[in-house]
Protein backbone atom coordinates (compact mmCIF):
# COMPACT_ATOMS: atom_id res chain seq x y z
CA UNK A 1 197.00 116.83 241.50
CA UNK A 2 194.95 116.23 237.89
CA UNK A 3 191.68 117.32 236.85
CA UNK A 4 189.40 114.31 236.65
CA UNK A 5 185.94 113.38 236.39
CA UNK A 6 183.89 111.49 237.89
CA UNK A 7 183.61 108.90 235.70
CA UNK A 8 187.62 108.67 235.39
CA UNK A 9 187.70 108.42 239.07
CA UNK A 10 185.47 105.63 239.25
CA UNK A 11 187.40 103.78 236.59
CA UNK A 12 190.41 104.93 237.82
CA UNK A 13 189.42 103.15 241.70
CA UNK A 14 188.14 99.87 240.61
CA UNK A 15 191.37 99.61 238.51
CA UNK A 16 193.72 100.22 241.22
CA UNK A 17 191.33 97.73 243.51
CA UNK A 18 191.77 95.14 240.64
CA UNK A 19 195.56 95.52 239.90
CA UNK A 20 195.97 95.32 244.13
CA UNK A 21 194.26 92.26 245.08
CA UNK A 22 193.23 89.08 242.16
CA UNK A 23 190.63 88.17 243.88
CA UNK A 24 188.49 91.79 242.48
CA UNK A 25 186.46 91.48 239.20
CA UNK A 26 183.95 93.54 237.57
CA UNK A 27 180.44 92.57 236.18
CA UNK A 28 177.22 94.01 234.63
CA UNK A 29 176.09 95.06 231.74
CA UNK A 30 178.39 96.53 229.03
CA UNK A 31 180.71 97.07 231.17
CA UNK A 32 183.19 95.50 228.96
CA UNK A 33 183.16 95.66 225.23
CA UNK A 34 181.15 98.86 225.64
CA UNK A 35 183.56 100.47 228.35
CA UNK A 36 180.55 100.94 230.34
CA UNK A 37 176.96 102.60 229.65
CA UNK A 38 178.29 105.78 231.27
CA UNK A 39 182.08 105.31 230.29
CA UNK A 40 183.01 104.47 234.15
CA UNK A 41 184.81 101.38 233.36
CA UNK A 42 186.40 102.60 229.80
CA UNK A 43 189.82 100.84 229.44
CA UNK A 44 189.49 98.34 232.30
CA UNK A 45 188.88 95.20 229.59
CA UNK A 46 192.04 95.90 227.61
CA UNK A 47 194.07 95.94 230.84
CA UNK A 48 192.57 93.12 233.07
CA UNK A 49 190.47 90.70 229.97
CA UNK A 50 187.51 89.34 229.79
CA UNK A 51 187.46 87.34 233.01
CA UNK A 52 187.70 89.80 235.32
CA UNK A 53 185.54 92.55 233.29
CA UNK A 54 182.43 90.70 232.46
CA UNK A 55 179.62 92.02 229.86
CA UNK A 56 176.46 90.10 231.14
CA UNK A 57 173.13 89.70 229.68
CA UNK A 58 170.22 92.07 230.65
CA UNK A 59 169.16 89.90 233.54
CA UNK A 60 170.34 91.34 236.88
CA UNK A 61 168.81 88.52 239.64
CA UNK A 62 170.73 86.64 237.20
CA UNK A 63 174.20 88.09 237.48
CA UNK A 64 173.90 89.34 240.86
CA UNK A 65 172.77 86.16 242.63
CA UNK A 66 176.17 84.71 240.31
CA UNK A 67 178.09 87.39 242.07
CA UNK A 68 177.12 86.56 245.51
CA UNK A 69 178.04 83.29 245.64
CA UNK A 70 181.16 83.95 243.80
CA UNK A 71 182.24 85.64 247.54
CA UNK A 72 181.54 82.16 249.13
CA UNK A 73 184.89 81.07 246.99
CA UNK A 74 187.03 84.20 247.83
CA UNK A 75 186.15 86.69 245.15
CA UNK A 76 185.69 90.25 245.65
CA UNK A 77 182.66 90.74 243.26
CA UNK A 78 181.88 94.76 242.15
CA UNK A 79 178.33 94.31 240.36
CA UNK A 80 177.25 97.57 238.34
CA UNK A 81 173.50 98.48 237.50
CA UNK A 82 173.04 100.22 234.79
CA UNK A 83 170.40 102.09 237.11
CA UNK A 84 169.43 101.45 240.86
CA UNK A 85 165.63 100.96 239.50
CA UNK A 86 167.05 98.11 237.82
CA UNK A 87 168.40 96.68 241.05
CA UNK A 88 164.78 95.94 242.02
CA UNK A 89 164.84 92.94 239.44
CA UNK A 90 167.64 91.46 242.02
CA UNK A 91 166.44 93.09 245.15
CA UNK A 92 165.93 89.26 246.27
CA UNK A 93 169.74 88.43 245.60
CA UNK A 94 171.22 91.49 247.58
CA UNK A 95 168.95 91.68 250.64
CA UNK A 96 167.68 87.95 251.18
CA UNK A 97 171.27 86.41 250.50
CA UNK A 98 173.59 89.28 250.51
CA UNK A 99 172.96 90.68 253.41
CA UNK A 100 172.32 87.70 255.56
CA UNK A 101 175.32 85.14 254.64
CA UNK A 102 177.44 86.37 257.75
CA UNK A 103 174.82 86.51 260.15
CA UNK A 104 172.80 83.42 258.76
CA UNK A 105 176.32 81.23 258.96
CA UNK A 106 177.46 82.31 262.52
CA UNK A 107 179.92 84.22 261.06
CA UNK A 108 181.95 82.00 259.24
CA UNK A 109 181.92 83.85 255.30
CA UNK A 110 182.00 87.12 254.67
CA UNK A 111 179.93 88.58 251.73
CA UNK A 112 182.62 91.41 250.19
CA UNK A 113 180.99 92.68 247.42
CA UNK A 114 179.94 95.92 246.26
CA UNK A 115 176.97 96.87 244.21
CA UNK A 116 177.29 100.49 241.89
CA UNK A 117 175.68 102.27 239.46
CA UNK A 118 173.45 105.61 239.59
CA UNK A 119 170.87 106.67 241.88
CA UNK A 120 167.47 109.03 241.36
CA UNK A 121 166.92 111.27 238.91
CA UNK A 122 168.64 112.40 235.49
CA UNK A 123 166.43 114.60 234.13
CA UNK A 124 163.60 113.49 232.02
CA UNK A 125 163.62 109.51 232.18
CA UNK A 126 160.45 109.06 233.44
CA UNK A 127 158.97 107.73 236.57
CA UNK A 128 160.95 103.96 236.29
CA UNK A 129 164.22 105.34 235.74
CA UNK A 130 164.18 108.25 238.69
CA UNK A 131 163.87 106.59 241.67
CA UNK A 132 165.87 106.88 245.00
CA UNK A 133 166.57 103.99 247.30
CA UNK A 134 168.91 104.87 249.74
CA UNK A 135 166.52 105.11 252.33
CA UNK A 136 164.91 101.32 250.96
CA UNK A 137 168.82 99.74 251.33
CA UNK A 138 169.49 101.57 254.63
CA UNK A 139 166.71 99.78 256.27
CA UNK A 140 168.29 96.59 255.93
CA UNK A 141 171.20 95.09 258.55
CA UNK A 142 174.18 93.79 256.71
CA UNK A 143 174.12 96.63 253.88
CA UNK A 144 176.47 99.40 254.06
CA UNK A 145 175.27 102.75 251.88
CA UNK A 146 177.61 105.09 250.62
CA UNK A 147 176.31 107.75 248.00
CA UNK A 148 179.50 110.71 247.29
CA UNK A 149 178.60 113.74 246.32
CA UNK A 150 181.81 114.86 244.06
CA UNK A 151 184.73 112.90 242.37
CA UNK A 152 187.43 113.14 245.06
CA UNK A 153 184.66 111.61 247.92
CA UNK A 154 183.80 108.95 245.26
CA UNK A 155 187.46 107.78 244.76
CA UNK A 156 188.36 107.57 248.33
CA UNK A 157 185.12 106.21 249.25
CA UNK A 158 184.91 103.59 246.60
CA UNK A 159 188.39 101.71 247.30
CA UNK A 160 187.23 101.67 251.41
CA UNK A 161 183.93 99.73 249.75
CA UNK A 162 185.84 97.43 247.62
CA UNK A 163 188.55 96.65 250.63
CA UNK A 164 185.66 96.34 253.01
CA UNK A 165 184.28 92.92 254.23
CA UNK A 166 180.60 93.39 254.09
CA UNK A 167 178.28 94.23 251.42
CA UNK A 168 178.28 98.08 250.05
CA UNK A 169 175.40 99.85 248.17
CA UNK A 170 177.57 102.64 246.34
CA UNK A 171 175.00 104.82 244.42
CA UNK A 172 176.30 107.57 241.93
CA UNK A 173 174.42 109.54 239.74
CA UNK A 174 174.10 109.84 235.65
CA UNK A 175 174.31 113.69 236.27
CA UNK A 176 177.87 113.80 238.08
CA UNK A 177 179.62 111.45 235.88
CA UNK A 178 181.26 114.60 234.20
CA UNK A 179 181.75 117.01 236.91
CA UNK A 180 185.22 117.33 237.31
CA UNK A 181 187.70 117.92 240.27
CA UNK A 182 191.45 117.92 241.27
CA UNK A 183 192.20 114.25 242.24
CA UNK A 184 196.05 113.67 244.38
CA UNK A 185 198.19 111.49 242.22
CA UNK A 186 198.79 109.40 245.17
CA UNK A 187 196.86 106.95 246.74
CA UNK A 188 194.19 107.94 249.54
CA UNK A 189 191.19 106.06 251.05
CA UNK A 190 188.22 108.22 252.79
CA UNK A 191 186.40 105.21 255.45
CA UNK A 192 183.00 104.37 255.18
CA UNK A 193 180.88 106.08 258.07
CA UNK A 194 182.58 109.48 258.50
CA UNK A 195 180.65 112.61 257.35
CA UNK A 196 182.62 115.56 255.99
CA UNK A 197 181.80 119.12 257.13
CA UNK A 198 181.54 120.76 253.88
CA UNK A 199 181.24 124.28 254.37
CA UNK A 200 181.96 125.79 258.77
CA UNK A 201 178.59 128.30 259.80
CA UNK A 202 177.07 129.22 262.55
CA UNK A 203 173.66 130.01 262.35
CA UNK A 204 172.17 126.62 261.12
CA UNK A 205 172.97 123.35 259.72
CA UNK A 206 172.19 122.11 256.41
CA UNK A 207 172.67 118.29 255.96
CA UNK A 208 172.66 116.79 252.74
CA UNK A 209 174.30 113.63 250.77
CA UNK A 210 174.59 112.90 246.89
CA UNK A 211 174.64 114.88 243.60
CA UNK A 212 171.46 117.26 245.76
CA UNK A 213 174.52 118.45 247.69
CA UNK A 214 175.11 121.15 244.96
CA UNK A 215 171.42 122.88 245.90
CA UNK A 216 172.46 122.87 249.57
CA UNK A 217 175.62 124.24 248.50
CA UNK A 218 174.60 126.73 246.71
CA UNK A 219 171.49 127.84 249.10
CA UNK A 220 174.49 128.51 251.43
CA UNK A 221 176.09 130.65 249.32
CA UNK A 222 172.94 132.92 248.85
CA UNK A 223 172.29 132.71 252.32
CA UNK A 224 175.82 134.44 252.93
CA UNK A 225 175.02 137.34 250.85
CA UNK A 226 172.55 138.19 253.61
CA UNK A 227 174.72 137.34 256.33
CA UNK A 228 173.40 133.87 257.17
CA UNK A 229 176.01 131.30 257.96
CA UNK A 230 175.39 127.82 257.11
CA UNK A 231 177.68 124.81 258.32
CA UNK A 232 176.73 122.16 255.15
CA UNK A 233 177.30 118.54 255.78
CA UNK A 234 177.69 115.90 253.67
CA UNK A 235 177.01 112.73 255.41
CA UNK A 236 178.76 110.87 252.21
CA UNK A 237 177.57 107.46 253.79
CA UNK A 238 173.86 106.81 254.64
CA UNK A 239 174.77 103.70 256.53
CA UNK A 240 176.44 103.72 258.87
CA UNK A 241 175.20 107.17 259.49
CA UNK A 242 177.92 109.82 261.21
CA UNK A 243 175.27 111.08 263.58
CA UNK A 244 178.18 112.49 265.93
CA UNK A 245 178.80 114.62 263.15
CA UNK A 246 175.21 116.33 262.78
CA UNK A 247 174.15 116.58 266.14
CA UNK A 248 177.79 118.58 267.26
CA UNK A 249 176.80 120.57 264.58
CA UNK A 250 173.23 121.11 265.71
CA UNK A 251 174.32 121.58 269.28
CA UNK A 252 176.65 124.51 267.82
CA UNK A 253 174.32 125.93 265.34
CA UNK A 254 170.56 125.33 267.09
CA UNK A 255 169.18 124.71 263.80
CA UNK A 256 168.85 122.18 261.31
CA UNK A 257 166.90 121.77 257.63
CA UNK A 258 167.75 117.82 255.77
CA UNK A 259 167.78 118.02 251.98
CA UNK A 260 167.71 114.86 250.07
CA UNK A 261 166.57 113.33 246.98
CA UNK A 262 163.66 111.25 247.82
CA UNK A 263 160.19 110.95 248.42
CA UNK A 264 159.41 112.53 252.32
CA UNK A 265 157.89 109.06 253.94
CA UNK A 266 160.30 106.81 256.06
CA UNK A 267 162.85 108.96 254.55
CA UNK A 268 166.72 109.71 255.16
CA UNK A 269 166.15 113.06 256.95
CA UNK A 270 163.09 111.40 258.63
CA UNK A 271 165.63 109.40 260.31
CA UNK A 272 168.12 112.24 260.84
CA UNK A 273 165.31 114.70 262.79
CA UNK A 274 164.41 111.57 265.04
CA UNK A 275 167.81 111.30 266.30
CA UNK A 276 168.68 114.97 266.49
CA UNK A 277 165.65 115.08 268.60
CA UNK A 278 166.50 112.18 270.70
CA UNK A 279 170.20 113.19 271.25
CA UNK A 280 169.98 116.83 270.98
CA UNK A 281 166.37 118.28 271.76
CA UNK A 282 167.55 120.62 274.37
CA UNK A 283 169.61 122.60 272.06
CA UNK A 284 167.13 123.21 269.15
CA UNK A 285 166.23 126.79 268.49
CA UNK A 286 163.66 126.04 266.08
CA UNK A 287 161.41 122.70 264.91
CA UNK A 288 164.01 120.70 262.16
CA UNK A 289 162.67 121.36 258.60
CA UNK A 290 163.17 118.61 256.09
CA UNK A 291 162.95 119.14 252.26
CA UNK A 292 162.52 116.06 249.48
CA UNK A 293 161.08 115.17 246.36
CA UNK A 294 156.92 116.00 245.76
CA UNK A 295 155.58 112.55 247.38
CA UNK A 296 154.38 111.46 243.61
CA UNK A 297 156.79 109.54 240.77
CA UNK A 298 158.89 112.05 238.84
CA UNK A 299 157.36 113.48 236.42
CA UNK A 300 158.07 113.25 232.56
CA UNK A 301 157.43 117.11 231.51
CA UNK A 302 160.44 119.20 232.04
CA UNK A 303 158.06 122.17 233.85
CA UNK A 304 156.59 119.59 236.59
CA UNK A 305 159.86 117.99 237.18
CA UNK A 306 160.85 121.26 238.01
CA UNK A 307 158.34 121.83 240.88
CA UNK A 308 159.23 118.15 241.77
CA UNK A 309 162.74 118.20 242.64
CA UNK A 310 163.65 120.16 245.27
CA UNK A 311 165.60 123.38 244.59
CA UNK A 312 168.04 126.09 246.13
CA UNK A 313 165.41 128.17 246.95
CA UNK A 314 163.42 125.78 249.03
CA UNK A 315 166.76 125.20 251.18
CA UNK A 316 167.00 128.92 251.22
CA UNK A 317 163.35 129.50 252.64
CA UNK A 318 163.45 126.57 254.85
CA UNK A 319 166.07 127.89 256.66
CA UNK A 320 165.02 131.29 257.04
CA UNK A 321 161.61 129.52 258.51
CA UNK A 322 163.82 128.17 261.13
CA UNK A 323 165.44 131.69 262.23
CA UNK A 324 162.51 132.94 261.99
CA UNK A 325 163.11 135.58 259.44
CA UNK A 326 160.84 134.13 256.60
C-alpha cells in the first residue's frame, strides 16, 4: 500500500488503461504540455507522446464530437473538461450522438468513451463554474454516471469506465484532487453500479455520493457521540443506481435522509425517496428527508455560500427530525 492522492490516482488509472490496451488516448485541454489544469494527467505525455495525450483548443463541441467518432474506428477516447459547466458547450455531442450510436445503429458500434473532469462547487468560482449535473446526465439512456467520493473508489472505478463499452460520465471534484489515501500496489477494479456501505448503523440511513460524502460522514460521527447509529452509503455510481443497496438498508434501519450536491428539483435523492417509497414503504418509520443545495446559483460571497451548501449540521438535524428527537 502507498499514500496517494487523488490526482495521482487518476493519473496513475488512465496510465495503466493506456499502457494495457492501444486503442486508449487522452484529450482536452492542457492535458498535455501542461500535465493537466489540476495535475491529473502530469507525466502521461512524456510516457505515451503527443498522439495519444492531446492538448486541444478551448472548444469542447469541437473536441468532443472528434472524440466520438473516433470510437466508430476502434478507439477508446477519455475526453477531460476542465469543468462539467464547460461540458454544456458539447452537451449536443455527448447526449444526441454519444448516447444514441448503439441504440440508433441496432446495435452494431459501441460508443466506449469516457468523459472526466470536476463536478459542482470549489469554493468561490461563481455561479458558472459551480454547477452539478449528475442528476441532468442521469436522465439520459445510454450514459453511465459514476462520481467517487475518495481516491481508492476513483481508481477502481475509473479503469471499470475506461474498460467498459458504453459511454461513462466520471465527475470528480477540484476540492478532492489532494485528499490523500492508501492505494494497493496491485491492480484492482471496483464495477460500475455497486454502492459501498460506508459506515454499518442501525438507527437510520444516510445516503450520499461525491466529495459531499465527507458532511454525511462526519454528521455520523457526531451523531455517535449521542448514541445515534448511522449506516452511510455511498452510492459511488448515480447510474446505474444500486437501489438494492439503499432500500436493504432502509428496510433494516426504518429511516432514511439523501444528501447531495445539487439543487432539490428533479434531483438525485428525489429519485432515491420515490423508489424507497415504491419498494420499501411498509418499512419506513418516518417520512424520507432529503437535503441539497439552496434552489438559487451558488453564490460568490464566502458567508452566503456558506448557507448555500449544505452542511454537517443539516444532516445531523435532518436525521434527528426523522427519529423524532429534534
Amino acid at each position: 500500500m502507498a499514500i496517494k492522492t487523488f490526482r495521482e490516482v487518476i493519473a496513475e488509472a488512465m496510465s495503466e488503461e493506456m499502457r494495457r490496451d492501444e486503442s486508449v488516448y487522452l484529450m482536452g485541454e492542457e492535458v498535455a504540455e501542461y500535465n493537466g489544469a489540476y495535475k491529473a494527467s502530469k507525466g502521461m505525455l512524456d510516457e505515451f507522446g503527443p498522439k495519444r495525450v492531446i492538448d486541444t483548443p478551448i472548444a469542447e463541441s469541437g473536441f468532443t464530437g472528434i472524440a466520438v467518432g473516433s470510437t466508430l474506428t476502434g478507439c477508446r477516447p477519455i475526453v477531460e473538461f476542465m469543468t462539467f459547466n464547460f461540458s454544456l458547450v458539447a452537451i449536443d455531442q455527448i447526449v444526441n450522438n454519444a448516447a444514441k450510436i448503439y441504440q440508433m445503429s441496432g446495435g452494431q458500434w459501441n460508443c466506449p468513451i469516457v468523459f472526466r473532469g470536476p463536478t459542482a462547487s470549489a469554493g468561490q468560482l461563481g455561479a458558472t463554474h459551480s454547477q452539478a449535473f449528475e442528476n441532468w446526465y442521469a436522465n439520459v439512456p445510454g450514459l453511465k454516471v459514476v462520481v467517487p467520493s475518495n481516491p481508492y473508489d476513483a481508481k477502481g472505478l475509473l479503469k471499470s469506465a475506461i474498460r467498459d463499452n458504453d459511454p461513462v460520465i466520471f465527475m470528480e471534484s477540484e476540492q478532492m484532487y489532494g485528499d490523500k489515501m492508501e492505494i494497493p500496489e496491485e491492480e484492482y477494479l471496483i464495477p460500475i453500479g455497486k454502492a459501498d456501505i460506508k459506515r454499518e448503523g442501525k438507527d437510520v440511513t444516510i445516503v450520499s455520493f461525491g466529495k459531499i460524502m465527507k458532511q454525511a460522514l462526519l454528521a455520523a460521527e457526531e451523531l455517535a457521540k449521542e448514541g445515534i447509529e448511522a449506516e452511510v452509503i455511498d452510492i459511488r455510481t448515480v447510474r446505474p443506481m444500486d437501489y438494492d443497496t439503499i432500500i436493504a438498508s432502509v428496510k433494516k434501519t426504518n429511516r432514511l435522509v439523501i444528501l447531495e450536491e445539487a439543487r432539490p428539483f428533479a434531483s438525485v435523492s428525489t429519485e432515491i425517496t420515490y423508489m424507497v417509497q415504491q419498494k420499501a414503504f411498509d418499512y419506513l418509520d418516518a417520512p424520507i428527508k432529503r437535503i441539497t443545495t439552496k434552489d438559487t446559483s451558488a453564490p460568490y460571497a464566502p458567508n452566503l455560500f456558506q448557507e448555500w451548501f449544505p452542511q454537517a449540521k443539516e444532516v445531523v438535524d435532518a436525521v434527528k427530525a426523522v427519529m423524532y428527537k429534534s
